[in-house]
Protein backbone atom coordinates (compact mmCIF):
# COMPACT_ATOMS: atom_id res chain seq x y z
CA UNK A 1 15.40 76.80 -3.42
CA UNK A 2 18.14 74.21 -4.64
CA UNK A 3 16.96 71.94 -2.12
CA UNK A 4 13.23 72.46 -3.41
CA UNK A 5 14.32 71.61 -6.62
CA UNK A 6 16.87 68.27 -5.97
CA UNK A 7 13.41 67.15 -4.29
CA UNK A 8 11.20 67.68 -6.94
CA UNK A 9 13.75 66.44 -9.72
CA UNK A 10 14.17 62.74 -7.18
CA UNK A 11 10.54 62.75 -6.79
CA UNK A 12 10.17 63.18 -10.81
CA UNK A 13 12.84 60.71 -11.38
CA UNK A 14 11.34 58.03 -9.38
CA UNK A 15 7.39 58.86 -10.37
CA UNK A 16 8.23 59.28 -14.30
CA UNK A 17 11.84 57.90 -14.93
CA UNK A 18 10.74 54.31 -16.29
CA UNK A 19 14.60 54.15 -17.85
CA UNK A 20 16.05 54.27 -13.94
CA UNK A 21 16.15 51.43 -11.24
CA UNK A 22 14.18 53.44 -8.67
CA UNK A 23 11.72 54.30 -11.52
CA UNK A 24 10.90 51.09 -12.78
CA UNK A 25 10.32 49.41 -9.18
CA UNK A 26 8.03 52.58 -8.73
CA UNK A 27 6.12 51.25 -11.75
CA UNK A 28 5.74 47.67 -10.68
CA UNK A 29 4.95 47.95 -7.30
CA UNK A 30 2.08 50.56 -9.08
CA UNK A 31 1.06 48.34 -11.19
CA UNK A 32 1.09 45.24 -8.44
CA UNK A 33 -1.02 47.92 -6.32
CA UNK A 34 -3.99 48.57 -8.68
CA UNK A 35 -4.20 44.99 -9.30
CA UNK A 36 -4.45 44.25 -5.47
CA UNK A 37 -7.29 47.17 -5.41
CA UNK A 38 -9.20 45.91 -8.40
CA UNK A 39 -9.32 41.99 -6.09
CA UNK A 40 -10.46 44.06 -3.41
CA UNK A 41 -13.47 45.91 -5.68
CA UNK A 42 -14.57 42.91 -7.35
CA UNK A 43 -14.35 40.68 -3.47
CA UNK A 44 -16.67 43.86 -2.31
CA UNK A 45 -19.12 43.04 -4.67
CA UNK A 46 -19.48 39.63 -3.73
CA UNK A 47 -22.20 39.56 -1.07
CA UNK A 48 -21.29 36.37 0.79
CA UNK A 49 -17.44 37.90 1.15
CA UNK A 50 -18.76 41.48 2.03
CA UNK A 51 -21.12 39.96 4.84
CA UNK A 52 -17.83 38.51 6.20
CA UNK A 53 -15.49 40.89 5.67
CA UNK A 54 -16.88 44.05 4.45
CA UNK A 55 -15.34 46.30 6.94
CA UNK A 56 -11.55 44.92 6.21
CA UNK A 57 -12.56 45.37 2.38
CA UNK A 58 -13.94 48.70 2.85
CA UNK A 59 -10.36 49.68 5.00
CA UNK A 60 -8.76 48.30 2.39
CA UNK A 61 -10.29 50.23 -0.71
CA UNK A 62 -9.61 53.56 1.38
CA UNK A 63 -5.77 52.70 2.21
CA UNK A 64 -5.21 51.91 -1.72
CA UNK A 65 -7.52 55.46 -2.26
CA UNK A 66 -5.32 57.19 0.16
CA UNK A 67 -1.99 55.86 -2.30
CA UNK A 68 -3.22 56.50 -5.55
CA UNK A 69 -4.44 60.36 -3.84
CA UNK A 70 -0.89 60.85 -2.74
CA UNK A 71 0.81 59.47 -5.82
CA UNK A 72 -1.37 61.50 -8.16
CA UNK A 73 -0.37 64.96 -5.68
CA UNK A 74 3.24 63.89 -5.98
CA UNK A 75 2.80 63.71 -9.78
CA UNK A 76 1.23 67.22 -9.75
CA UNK A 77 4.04 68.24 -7.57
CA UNK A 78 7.34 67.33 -9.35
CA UNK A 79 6.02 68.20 -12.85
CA UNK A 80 6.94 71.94 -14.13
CA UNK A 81 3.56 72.24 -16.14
CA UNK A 82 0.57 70.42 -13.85
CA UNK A 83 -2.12 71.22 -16.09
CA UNK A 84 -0.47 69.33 -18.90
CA UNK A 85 -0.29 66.33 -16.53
CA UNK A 86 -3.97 66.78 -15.29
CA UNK A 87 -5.27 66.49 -19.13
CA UNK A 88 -3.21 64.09 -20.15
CA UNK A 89 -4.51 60.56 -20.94
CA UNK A 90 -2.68 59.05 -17.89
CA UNK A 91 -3.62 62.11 -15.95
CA UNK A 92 -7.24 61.67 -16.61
CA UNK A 93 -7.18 57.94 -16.01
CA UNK A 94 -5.20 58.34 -12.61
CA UNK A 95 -8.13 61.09 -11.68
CA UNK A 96 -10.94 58.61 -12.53
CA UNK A 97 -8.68 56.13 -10.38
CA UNK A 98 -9.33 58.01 -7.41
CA UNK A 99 -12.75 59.96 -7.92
CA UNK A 100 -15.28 57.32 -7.59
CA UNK A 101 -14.68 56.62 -3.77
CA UNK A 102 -14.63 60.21 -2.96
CA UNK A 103 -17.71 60.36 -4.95
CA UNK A 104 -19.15 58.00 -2.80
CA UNK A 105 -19.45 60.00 0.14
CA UNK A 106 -22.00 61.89 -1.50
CA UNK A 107 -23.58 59.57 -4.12
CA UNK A 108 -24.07 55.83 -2.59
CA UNK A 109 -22.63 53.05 -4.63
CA UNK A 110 -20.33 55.38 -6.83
CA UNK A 111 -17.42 53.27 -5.25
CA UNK A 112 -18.13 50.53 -7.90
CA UNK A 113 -16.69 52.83 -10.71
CA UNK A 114 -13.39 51.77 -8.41
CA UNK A 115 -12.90 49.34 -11.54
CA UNK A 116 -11.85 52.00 -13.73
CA UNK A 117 -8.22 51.57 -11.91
CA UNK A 118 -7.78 48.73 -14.03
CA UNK A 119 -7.41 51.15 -16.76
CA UNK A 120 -4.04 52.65 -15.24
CA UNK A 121 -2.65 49.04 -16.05
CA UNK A 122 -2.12 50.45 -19.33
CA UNK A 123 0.86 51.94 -17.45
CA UNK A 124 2.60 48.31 -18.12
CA UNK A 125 3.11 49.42 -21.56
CA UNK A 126 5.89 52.01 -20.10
CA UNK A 127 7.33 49.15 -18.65
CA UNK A 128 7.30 46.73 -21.02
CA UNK A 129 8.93 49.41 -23.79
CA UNK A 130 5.65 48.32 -26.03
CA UNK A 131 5.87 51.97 -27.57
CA UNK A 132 8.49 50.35 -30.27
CA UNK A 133 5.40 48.76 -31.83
CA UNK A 134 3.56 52.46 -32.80
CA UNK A 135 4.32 51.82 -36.27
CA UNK A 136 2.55 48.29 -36.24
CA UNK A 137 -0.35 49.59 -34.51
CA UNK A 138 -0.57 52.59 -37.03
CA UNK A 139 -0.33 49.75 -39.99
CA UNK A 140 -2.91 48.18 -38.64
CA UNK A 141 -5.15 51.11 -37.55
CA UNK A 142 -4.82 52.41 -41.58
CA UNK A 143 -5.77 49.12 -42.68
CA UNK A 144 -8.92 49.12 -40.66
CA UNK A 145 -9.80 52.66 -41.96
CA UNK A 146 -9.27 51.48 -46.19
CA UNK A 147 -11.05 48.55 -45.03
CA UNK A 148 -14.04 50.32 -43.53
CA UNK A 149 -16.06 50.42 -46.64
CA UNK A 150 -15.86 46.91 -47.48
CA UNK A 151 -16.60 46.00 -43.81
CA UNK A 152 -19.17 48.55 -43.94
CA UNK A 153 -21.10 46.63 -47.29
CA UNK A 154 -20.25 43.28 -45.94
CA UNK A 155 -22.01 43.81 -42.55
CA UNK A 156 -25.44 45.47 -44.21
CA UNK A 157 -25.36 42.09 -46.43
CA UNK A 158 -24.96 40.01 -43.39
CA UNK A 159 -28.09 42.57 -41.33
CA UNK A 160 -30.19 42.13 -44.51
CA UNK A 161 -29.48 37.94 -43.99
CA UNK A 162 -30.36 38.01 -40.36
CA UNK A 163 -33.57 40.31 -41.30
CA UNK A 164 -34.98 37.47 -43.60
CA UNK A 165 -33.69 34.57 -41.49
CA UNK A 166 -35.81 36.01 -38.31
CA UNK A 167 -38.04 36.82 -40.43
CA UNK A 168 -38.60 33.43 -42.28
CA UNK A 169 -38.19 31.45 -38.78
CA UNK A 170 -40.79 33.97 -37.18
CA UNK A 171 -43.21 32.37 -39.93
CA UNK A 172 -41.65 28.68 -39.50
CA UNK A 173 -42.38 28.39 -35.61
CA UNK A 174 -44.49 31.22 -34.42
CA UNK A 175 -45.27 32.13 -30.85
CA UNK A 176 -46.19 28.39 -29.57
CA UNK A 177 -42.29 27.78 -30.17
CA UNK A 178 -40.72 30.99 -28.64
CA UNK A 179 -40.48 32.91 -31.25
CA UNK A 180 -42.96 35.69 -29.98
CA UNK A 181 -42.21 38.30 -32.50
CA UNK A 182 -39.89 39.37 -35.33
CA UNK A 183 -37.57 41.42 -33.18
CA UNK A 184 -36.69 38.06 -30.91
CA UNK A 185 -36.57 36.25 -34.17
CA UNK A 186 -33.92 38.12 -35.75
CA UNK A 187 -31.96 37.76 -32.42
CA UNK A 188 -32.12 34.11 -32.47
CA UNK A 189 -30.77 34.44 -36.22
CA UNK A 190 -27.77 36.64 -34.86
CA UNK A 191 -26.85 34.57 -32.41
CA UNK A 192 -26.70 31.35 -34.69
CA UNK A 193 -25.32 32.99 -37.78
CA UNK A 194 -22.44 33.90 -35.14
CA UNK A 195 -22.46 30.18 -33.46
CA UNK A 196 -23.21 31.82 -30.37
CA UNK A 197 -26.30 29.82 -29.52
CA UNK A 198 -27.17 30.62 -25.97
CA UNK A 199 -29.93 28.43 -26.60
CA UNK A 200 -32.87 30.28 -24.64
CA UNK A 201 -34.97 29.76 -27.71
CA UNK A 202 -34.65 27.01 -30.53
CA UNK A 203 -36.66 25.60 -33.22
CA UNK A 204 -38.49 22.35 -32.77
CA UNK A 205 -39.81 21.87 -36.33
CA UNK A 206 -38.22 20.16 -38.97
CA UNK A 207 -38.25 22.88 -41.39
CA UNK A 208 -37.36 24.81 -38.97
CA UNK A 209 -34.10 23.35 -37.85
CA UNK A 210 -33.49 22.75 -41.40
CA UNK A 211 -33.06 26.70 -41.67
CA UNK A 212 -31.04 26.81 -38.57
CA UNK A 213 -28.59 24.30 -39.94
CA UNK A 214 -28.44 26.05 -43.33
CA UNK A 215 -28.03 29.38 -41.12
CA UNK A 216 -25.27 28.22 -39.12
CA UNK A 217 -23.20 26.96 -42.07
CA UNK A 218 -23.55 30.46 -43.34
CA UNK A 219 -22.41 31.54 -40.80
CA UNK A 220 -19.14 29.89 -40.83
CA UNK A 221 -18.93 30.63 -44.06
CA UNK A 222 -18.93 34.07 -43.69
CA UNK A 223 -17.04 34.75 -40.45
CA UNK A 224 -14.02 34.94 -41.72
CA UNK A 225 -14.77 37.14 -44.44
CA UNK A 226 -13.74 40.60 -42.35
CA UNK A 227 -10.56 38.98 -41.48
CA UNK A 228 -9.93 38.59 -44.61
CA UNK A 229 -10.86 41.90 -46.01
CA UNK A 230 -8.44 43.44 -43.22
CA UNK A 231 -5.65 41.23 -43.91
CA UNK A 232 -5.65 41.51 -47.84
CA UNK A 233 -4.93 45.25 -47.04
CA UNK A 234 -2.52 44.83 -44.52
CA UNK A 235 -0.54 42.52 -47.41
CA UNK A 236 -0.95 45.28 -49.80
CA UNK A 237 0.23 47.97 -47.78
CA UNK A 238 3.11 46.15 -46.58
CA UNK A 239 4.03 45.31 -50.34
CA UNK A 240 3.79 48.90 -50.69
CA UNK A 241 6.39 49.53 -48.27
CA UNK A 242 8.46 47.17 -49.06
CA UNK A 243 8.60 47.16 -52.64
CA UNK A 244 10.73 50.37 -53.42
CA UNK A 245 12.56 50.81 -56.92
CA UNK A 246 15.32 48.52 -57.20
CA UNK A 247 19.15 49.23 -57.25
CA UNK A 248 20.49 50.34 -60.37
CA UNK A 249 23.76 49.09 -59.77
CA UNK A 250 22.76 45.63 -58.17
CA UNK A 251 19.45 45.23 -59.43
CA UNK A 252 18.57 44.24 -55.56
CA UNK A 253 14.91 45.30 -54.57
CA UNK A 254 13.16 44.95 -51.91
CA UNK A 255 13.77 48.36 -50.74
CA UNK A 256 11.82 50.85 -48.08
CA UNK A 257 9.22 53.44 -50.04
CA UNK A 258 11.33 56.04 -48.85
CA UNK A 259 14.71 54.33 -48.73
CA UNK A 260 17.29 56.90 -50.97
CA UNK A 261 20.27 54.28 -50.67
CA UNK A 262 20.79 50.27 -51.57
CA UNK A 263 20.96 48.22 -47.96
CA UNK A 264 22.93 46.12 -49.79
CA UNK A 265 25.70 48.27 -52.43
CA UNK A 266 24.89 51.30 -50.41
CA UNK A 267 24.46 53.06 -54.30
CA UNK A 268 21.91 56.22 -54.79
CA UNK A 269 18.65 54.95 -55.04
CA UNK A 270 17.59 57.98 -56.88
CA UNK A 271 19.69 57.88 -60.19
């Protein structure tokens, strides 16, 4: 039973233990394998490489289906709750990892999902100790959701723009320049107004490329404008947290929100 155990603790060390040795070569040498087995998808998919070595390819995607299949066993193995594992984000992502060629056996050309291994790169963050950044990310994911609204008004302006732009250049050219209907008209406005410009259709008159020029200095113009809206709140909220009361026996500020003592006296904040 002890001997059960001392296995299943080693095997959990190695598997989840990103703060040991063993543990963090485990991770590369995962992360160096799903790379290797996304190159081998994306190869398969090229016909001229498949027609010369589709068989190695196709040996190849089963060996690195084989590994992730016993690493995601051993993971069910040397954890004390499974279940907890096998809904887990990583646990769902290292499932998807291996489903798709399995699938394949029954449903032809499921082994292309095989690209949804690149997702268990996100494993790199373990590595890389990028959870010390949560409280960035959280800034930044609550100033995207008090910006909404103004993001929200900003983009129906910019669809009611595009609307009369396709519109107006519908009338401008007409069908005898490529601009068959409004539809494909207010395309060709979205993808100016961006500075896209595939360039699969394009005005040829002059009033007509007068109104793309005015279009795409519009669009310049108001590019930056959700940028901005985002990072006027960002600036706000970071004031916010950093502008606590100042010290009543220094008079320093700059404080946390929540701070309760000076980081400079060290006196009660809350006097």
């Amino acid at each position: 039973m002890n001997r059960t155990a001392s296995w299943r603790s080693r095997i959990h060390e190695v598997i989840f233990g990103t703060e040991t040795p063993a543990g963090k070569t485990f991770d590369v040498l995962l992360i160096v394998s799903i790379f290797l087995s996304i190159i081998v998808v994306m190869l398969d998919s090229v016909a001229a490489i498949n027609a010369a070595y589709g068989r190695q390819l196709f040996l190849l995607e089963w060996f690195f289906t084989l590994l992730f299949t016993i690493e995601y066993l051993l993971r069910l193995s040397c954890t004390a709750r499974p279940w907890r594992y096998v809904v887990s984000f990583f646990g769902i992502i290292d499932l998807l990892a291996i489903l798709p060629n399995y699938l394949s056996l029954l449903v032809p050309g499921a082994e292309i999902f095989l690209v949804i291994r690149s997702l268990r790169v996100l494993r790199i963050f373990r590595i890389l100790k990028l959870v010390q950044f949560v409280g960035e990310a959280n800034l930044l994911l609550k100033s995207l959701k008090a910006s909404l609204h103004k993001i929200t008004v900003f983009l129906f302006a910019v669809l009611c723009l595009v609307i009369i732009f396709g519109s107006l250049i519908y009338v401008i050219e007409g069908e005898a320049n490529g601009f068959t209907s409004i539809p494909k008209s207010i395309y060709w406005a979205i993808v100016t107004m961006t500075t896209v410009g595939y360039g699969d259709i394009s005005p040829k008159t002059a009033f007509g490329q007068t109104l793309a020029a005015l279009i795409m200095i519009i669009g310049y113009s108001i590019i930056a404008v959700p940028t901005g809206i985002v990072t006027a709140e960002i600036t706000q909220r970071l004031k916010k947290k950093s502008s606590g009361r100042p010290c009543p026996e220094c008079g320093a500020g700059s404080h946390d929100g929540d701070a309760e003592y000076c980081k400079f006296c060290g006196a009660s904040l809350q006097s």
